[in-house]
C-alpha atoms as a PDB file:
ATOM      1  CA  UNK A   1     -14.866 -16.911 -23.913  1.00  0.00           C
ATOM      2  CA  UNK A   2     -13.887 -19.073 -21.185  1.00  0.00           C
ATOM      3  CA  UNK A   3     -17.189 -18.308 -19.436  1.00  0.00           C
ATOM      4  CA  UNK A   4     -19.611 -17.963 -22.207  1.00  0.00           C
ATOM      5  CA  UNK A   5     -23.015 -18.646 -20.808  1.00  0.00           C
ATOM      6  CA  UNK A   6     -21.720 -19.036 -17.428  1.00  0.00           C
ATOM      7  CA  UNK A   7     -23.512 -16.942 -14.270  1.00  0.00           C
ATOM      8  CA  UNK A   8     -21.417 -15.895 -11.379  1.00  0.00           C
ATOM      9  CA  UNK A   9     -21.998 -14.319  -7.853  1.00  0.00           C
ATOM     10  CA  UNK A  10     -19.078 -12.444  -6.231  1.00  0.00           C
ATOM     11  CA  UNK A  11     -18.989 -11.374  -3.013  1.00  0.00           C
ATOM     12  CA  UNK A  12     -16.873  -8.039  -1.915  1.00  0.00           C
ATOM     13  CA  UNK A  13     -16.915  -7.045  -5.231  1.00  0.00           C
ATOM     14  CA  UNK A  14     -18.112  -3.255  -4.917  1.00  0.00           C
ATOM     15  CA  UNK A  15     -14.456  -2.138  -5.912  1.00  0.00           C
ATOM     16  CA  UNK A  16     -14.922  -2.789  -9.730  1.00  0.00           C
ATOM     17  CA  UNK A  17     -14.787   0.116 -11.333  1.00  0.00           C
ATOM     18  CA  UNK A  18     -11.440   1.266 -14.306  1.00  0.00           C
ATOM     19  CA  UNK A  19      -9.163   3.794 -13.170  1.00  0.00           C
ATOM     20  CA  UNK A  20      -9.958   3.059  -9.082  1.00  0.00           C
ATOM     21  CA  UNK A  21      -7.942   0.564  -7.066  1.00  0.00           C
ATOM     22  CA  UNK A  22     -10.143  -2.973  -7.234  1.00  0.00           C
ATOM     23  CA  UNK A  23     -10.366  -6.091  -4.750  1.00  0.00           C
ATOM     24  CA  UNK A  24      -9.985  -9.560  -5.787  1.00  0.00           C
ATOM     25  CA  UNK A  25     -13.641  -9.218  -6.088  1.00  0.00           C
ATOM     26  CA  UNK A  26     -13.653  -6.373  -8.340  1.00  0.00           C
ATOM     27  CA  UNK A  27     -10.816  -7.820 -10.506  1.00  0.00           C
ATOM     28  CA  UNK A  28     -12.289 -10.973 -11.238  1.00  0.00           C
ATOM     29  CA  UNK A  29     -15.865  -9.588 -12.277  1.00  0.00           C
ATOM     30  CA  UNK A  30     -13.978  -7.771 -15.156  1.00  0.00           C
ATOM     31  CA  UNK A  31     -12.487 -10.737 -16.094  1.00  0.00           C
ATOM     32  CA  UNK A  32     -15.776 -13.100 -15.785  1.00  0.00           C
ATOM     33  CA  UNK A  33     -17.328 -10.725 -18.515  1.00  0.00           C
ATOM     34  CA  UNK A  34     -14.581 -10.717 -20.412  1.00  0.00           C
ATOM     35  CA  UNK A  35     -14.715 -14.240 -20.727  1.00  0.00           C
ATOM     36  CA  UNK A  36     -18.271 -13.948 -21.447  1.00  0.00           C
ATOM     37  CA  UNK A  37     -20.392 -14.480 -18.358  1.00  0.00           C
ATOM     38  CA  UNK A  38     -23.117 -12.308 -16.494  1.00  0.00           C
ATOM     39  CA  UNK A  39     -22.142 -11.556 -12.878  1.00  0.00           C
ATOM     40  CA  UNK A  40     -23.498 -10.377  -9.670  1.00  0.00           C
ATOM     41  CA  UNK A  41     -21.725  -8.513  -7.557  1.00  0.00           C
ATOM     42  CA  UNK A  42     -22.829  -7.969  -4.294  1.00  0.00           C
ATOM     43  CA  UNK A  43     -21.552  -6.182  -1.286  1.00  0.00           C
ATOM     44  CA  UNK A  44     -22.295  -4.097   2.025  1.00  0.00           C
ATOM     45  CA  UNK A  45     -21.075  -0.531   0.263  1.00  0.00           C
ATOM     46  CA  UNK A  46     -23.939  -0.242  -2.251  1.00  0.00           C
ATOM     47  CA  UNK A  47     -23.334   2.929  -3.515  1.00  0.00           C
ATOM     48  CA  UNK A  48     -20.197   1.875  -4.766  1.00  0.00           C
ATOM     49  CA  UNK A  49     -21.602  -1.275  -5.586  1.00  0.00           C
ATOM     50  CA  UNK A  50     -24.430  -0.077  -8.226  1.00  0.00           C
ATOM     51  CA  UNK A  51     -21.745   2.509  -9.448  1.00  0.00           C
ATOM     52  CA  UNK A  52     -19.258  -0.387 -10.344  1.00  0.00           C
ATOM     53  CA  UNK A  53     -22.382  -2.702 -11.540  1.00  0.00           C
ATOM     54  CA  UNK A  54     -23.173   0.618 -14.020  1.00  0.00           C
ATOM     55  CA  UNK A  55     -19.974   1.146 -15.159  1.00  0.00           C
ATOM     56  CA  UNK A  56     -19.739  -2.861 -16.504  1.00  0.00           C
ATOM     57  CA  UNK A  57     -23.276  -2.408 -18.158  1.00  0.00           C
ATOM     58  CA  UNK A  58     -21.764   0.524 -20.400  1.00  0.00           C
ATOM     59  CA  UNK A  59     -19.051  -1.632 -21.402  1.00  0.00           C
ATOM     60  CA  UNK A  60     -21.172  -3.683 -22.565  1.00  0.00           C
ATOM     61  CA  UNK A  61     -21.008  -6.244 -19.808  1.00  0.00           C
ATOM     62  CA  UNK A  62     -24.125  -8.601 -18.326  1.00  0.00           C
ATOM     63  CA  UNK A  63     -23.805  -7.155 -14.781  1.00  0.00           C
ATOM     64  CA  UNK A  64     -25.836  -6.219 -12.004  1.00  0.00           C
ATOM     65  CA  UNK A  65     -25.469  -5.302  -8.173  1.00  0.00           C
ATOM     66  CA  UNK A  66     -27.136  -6.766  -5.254  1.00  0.00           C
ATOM     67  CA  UNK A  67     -26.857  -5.825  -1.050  1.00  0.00           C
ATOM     68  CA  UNK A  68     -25.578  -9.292   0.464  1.00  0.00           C
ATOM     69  CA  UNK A  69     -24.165  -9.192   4.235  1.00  0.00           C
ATOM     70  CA  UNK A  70     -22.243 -12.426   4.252  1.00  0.00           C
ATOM     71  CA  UNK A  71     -22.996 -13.125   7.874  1.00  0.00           C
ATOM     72  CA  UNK A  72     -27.013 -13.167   6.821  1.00  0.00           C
ATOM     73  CA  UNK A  73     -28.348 -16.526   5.808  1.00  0.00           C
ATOM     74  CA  UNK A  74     -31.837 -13.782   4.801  1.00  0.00           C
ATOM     75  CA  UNK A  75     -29.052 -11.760   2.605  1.00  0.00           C
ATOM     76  CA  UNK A  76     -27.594 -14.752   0.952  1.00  0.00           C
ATOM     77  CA  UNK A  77     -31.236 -16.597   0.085  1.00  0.00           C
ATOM     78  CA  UNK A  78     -32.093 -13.247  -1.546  1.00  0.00           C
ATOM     79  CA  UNK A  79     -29.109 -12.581  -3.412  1.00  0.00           C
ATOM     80  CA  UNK A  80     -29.283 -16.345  -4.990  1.00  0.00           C
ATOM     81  CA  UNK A  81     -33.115 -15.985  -5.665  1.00  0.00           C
ATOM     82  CA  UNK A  82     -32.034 -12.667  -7.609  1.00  0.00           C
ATOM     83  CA  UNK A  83     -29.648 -14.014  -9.446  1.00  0.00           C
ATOM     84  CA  UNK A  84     -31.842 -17.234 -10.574  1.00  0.00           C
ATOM     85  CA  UNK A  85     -34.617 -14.714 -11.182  1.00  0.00           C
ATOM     86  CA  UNK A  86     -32.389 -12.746 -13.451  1.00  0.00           C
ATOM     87  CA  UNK A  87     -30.348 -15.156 -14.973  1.00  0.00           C
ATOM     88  CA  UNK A  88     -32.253 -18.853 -14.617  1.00  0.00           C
ATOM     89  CA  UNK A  89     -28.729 -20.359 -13.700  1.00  0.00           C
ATOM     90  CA  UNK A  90     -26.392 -20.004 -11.295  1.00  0.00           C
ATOM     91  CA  UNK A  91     -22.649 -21.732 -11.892  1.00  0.00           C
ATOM     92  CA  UNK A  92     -19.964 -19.763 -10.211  1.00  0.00           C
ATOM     93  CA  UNK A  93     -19.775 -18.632  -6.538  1.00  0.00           C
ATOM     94  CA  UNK A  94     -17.020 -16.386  -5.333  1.00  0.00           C
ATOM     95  CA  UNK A  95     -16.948 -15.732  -1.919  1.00  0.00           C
ATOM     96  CA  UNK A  96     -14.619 -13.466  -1.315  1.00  0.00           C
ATOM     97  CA  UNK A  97     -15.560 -10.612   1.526  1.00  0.00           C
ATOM     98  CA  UNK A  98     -13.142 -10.245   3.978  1.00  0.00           C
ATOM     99  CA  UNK A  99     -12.233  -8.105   6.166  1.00  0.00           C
ATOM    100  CA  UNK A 100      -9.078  -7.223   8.617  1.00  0.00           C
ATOM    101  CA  UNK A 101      -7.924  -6.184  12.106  1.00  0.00           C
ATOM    102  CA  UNK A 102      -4.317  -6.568  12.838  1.00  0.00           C
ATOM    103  CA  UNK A 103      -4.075  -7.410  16.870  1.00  0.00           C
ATOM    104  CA  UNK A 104      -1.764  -8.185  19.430  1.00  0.00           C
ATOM    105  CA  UNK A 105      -3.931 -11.473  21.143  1.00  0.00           C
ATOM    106  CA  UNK A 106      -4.188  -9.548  24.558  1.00  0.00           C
ATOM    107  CA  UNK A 107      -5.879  -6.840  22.892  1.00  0.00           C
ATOM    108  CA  UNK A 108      -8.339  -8.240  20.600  1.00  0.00           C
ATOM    109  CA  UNK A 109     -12.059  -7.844  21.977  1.00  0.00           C
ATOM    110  CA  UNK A 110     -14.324 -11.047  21.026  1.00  0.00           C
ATOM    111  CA  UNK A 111     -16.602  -8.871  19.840  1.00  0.00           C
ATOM    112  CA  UNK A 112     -13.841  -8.042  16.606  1.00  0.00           C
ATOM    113  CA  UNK A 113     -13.068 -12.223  16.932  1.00  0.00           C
ATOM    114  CA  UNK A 114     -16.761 -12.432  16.179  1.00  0.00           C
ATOM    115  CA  UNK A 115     -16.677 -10.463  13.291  1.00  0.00           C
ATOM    116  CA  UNK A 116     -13.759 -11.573  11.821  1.00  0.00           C
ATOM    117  CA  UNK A 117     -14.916 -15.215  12.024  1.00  0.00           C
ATOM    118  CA  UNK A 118     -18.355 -14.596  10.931  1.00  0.00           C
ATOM    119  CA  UNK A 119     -17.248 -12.038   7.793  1.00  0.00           C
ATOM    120  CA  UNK A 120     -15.075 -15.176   6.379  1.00  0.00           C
ATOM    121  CA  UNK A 121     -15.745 -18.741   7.764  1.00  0.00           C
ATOM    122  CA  UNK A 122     -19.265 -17.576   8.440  1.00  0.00           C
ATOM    123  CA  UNK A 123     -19.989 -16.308   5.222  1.00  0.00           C
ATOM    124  CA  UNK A 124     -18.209 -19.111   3.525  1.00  0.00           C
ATOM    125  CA  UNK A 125     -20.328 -21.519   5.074  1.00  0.00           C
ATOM    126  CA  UNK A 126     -23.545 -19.559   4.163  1.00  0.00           C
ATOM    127  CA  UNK A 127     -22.686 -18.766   0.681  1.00  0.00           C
ATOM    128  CA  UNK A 128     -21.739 -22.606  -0.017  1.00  0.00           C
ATOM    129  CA  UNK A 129     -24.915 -24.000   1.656  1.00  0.00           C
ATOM    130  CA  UNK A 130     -27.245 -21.428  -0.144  1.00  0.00           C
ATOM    131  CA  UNK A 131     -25.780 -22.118  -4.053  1.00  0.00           C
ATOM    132  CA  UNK A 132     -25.804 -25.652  -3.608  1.00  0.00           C
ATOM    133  CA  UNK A 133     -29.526 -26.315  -4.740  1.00  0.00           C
ATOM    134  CA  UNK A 134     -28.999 -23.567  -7.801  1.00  0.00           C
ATOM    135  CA  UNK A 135     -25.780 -25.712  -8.572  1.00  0.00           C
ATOM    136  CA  UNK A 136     -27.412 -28.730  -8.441  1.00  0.00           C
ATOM    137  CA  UNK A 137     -30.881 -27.912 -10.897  1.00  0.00           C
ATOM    138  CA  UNK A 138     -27.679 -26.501 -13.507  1.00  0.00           C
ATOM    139  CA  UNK A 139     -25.604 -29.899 -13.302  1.00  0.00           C
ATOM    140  CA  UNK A 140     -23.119 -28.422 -11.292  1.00  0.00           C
ATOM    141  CA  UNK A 141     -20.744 -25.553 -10.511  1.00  0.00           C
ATOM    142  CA  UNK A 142     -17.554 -24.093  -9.287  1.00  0.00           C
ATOM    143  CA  UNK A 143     -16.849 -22.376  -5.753  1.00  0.00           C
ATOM    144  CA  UNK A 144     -13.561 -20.242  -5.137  1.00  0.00           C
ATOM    145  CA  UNK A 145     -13.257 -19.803  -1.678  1.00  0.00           C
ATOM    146  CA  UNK A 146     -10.821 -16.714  -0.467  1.00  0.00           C
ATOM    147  CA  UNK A 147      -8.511 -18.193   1.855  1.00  0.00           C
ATOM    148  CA  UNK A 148      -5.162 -16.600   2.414  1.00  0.00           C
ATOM    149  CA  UNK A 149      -1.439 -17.354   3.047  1.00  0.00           C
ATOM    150  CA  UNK A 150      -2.270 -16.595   6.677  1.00  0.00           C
ATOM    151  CA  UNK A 151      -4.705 -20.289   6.264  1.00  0.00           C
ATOM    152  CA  UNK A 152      -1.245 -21.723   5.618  1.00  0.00           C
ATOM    153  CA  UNK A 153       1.184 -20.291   7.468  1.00  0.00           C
ATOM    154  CA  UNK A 154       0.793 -18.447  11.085  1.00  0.00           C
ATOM    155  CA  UNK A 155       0.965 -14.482  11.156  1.00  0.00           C
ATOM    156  CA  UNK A 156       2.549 -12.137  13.675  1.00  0.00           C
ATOM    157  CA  UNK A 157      -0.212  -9.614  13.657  1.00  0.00           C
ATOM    158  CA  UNK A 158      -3.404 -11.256  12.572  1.00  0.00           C
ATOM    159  CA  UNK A 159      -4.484 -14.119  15.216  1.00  0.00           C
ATOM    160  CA  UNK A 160      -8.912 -13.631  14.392  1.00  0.00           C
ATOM    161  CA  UNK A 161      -7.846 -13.415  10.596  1.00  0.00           C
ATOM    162  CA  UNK A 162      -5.630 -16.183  10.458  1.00  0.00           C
ATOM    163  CA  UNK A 163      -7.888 -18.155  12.229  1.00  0.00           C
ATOM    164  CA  UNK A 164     -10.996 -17.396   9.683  1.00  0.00           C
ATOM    165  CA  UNK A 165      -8.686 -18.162   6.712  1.00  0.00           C
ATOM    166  CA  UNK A 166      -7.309 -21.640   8.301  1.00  0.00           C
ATOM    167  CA  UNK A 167     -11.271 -22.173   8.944  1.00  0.00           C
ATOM    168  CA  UNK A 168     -11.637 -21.681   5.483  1.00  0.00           C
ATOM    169  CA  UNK A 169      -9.268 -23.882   3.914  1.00  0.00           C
ATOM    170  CA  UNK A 170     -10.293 -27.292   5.589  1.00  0.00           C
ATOM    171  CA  UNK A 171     -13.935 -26.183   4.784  1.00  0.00           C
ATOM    172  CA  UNK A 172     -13.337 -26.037   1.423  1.00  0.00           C
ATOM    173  CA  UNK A 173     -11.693 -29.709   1.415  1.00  0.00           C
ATOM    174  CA  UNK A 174     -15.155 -31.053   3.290  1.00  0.00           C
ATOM    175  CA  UNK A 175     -17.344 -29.603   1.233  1.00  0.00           C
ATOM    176  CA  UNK A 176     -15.381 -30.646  -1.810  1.00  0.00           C
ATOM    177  CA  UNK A 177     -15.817 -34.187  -0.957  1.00  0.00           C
ATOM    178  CA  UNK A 178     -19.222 -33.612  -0.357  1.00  0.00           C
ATOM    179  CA  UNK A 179     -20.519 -32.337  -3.648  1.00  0.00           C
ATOM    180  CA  UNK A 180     -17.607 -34.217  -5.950  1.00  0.00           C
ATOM    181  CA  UNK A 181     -20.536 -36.592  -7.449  1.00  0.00           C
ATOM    182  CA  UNK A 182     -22.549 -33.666  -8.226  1.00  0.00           C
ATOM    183  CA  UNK A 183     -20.164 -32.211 -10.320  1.00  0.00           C
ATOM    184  CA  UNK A 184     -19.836 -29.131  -7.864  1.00  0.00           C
ATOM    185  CA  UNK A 185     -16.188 -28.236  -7.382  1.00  0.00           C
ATOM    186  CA  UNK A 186     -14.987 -26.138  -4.387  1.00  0.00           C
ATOM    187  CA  UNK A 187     -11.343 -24.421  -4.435  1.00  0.00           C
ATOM    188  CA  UNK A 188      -9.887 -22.363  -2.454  1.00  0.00           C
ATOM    189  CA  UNK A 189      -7.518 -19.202  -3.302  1.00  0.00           C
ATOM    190  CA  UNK A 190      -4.219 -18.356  -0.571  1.00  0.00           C
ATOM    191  CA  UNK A 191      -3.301 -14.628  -1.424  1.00  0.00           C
ATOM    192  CA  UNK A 192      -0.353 -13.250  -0.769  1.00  0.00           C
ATOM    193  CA  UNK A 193       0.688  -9.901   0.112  1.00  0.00           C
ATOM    194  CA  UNK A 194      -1.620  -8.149  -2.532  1.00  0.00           C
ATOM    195  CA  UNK A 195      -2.374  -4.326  -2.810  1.00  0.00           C
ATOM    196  CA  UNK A 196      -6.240  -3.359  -2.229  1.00  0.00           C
ATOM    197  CA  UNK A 197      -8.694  -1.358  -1.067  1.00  0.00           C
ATOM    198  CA  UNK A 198      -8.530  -3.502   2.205  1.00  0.00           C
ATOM    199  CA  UNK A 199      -4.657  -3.045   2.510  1.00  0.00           C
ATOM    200  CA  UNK A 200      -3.598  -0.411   0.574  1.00  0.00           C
ATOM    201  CA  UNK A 201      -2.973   1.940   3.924  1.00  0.00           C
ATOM    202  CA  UNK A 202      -1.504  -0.076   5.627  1.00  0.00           C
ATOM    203  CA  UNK A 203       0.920  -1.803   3.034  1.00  0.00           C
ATOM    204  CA  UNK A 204       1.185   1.553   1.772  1.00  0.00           C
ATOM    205  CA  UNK A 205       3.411   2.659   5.137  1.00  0.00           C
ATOM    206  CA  UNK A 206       7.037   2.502   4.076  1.00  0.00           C
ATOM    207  CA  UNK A 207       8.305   0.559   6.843  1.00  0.00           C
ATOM    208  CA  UNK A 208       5.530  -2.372   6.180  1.00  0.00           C
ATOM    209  CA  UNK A 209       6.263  -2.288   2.663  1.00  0.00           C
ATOM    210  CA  UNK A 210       9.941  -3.015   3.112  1.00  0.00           C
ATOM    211  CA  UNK A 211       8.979  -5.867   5.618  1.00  0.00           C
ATOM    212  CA  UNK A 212       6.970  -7.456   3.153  1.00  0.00           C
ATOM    213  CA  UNK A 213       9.095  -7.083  -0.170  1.00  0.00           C
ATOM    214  CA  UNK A 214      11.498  -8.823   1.980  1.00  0.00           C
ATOM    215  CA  UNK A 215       9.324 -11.736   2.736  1.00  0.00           C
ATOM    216  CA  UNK A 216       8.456 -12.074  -0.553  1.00  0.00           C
ATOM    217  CA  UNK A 217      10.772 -13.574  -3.266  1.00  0.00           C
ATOM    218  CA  UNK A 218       9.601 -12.170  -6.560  1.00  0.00           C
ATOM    219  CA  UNK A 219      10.241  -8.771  -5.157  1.00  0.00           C
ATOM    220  CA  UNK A 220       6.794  -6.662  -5.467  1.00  0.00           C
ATOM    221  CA  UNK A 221       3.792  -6.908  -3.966  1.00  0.00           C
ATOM    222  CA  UNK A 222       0.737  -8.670  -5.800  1.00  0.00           C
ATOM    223  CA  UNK A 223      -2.051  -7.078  -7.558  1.00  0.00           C
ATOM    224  CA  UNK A 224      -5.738  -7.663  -7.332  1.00  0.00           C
ATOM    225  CA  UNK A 225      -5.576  -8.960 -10.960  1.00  0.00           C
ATOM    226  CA  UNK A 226      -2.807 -11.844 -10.086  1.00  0.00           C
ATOM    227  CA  UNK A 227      -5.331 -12.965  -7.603  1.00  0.00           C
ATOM    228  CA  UNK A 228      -8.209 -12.433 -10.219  1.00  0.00           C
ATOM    229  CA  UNK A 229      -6.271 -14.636 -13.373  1.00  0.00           C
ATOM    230  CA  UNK A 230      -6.259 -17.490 -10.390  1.00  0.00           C
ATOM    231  CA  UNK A 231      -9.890 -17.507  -9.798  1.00  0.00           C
ATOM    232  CA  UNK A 232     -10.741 -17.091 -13.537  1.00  0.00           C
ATOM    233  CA  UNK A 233      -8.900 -20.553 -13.376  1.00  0.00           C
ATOM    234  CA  UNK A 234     -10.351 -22.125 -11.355  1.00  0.00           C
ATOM    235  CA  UNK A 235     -13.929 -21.123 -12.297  1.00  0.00           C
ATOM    236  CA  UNK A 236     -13.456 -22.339 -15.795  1.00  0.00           C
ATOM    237  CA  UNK A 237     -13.588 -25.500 -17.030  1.00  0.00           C
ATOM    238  CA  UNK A 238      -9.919 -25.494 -17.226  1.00  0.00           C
ATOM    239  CA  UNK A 239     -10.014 -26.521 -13.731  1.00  0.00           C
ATOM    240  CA  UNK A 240     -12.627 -29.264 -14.061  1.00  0.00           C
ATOM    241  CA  UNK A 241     -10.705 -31.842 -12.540  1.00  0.00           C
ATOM    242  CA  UNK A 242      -9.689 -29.762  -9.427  1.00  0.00           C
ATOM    243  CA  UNK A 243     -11.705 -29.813  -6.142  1.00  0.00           C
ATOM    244  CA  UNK A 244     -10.273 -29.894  -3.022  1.00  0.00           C
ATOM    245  CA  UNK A 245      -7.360 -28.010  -3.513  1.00  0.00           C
ATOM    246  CA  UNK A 246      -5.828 -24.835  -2.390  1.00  0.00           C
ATOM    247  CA  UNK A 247      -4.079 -22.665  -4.761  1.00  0.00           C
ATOM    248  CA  UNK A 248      -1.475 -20.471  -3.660  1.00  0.00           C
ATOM    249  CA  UNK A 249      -1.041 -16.782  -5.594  1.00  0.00           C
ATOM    250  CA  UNK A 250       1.517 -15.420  -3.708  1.00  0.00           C
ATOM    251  CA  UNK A 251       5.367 -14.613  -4.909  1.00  0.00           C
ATOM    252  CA  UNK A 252       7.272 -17.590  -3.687  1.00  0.00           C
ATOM    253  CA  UNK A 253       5.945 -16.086   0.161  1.00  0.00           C
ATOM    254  CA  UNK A 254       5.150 -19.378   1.516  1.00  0.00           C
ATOM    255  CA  UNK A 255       8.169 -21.635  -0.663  1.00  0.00           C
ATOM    256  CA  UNK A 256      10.678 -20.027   2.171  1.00  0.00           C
END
């Protein structure tokens, strides 16, 4: 119960349902309530969303689902006064939607530059400014941040993502420093090559796959619940002396 009484909100987390491929999103809500907290998972694909949401509730899990467009500062007051309405507290943020568009730099439109930027830096920023106040009334909190290796090291096909994720991990140092006397800690998580529902197509091609077991040490690529055992970390109070810091899940990838 390394969560017990704790109250989290998890973005991109529609994908949470047994027996179906899950996100890092969808991972970690499983093992929030296993660890005994009540979560909200919120996401643009709401049928999915309420499905997954359902599907906790009958195992017995605290859960429920709310719409939250990371890019909408509306979306992401709404989702927090849910959850405080629900729940009275609000401890844990994940924020965690992402999304992808592999490019050449020629070719990318600033329209999907836009997007990309907005989806991750955008939508870190928003999330961290609107939990703030909820962290502060409940003495403090934990933020996970979804970064990637691509915020560490540069990528051949990926210039807008790369870019959001680098965005991303200096954020998460400032407002770390920020909030460090209020108790509120803000992490972020660097991913490596992990299967899910955002990648699975494309990793799934044999000729990427091969690429990317041979950039990778430990041999396989990672699963959404390697990511998920990281954030459980670092939203626990294992982890209370860590803010600031960027922790890297991602088979030896980035030790070359």
């Amino acid at each position: 119960m390394r969560l017990e009484n704790k109250v989290a909100l998890l973005t991109g987390a529609a994908a949470a349902i047994d027996g179906e491929l899950m996100g890092f999103g969808g991972a970690s809500a499983h093992l929030f309530v296993r660890e005994g907290a009540k979560v909200v998972l919120t996401d643009i694909r709401d049928e999915l969303g309420e499905r997954s949401a359902a599907a906790l509730r009958e195992r017995g899990a605290d859960a429920i689902y709310r719409h939250l467009d990371v890019t909408s500062e509306a979306d992401w007051k709404q989702a927090v006064e849910d959850t405080m309405e629900a729940y009275g507290r609000l401890d844990i943020l994940f924020n965690n939607a992402g999304v992808a568009f592999p490019s050449k730099i020629e070719n990318l439109s600033e329209e999907t530059w836009d997007l990309e930027l907005a989806v991750h830096a955008k939508g870190a920023f928003l999330g961290t400014k609107t939990v703030i106040p909820a962290m502060r009334r409940g003495g403090g909190g934990s933020i996970i941040n979804t970064s990637s290796i691509m915020g560490i090291v540069g990528s051949p096909t990926t210039p807008a993502y790369s870019a959001a994720k680098g965005a991303i991990r200096l954020f998460t140092k400032t407002a770390a420093l920020q909030y460090a006397a209020e108790n509120i800690r803000v992490n972020s998580i660097h991913p490596g090559y992990a299967t899910t529902p955002l990648t699975s197509e494309r990793f799934s091609d044999p000729a990427v796959n091969e690429v990317l077991l041979d950039k990778t040490p430990m041999g396989r690529l990672g699963t959404a619940e390697d990511i998920a055992n990281g954030v459980l970390f670092l939203a626990s109070d294992e982890s209370a002396w860590m803010t600031g810091t960027e922790l890297v899940i991602d088979g030896g990838m980035t030790a070359q």
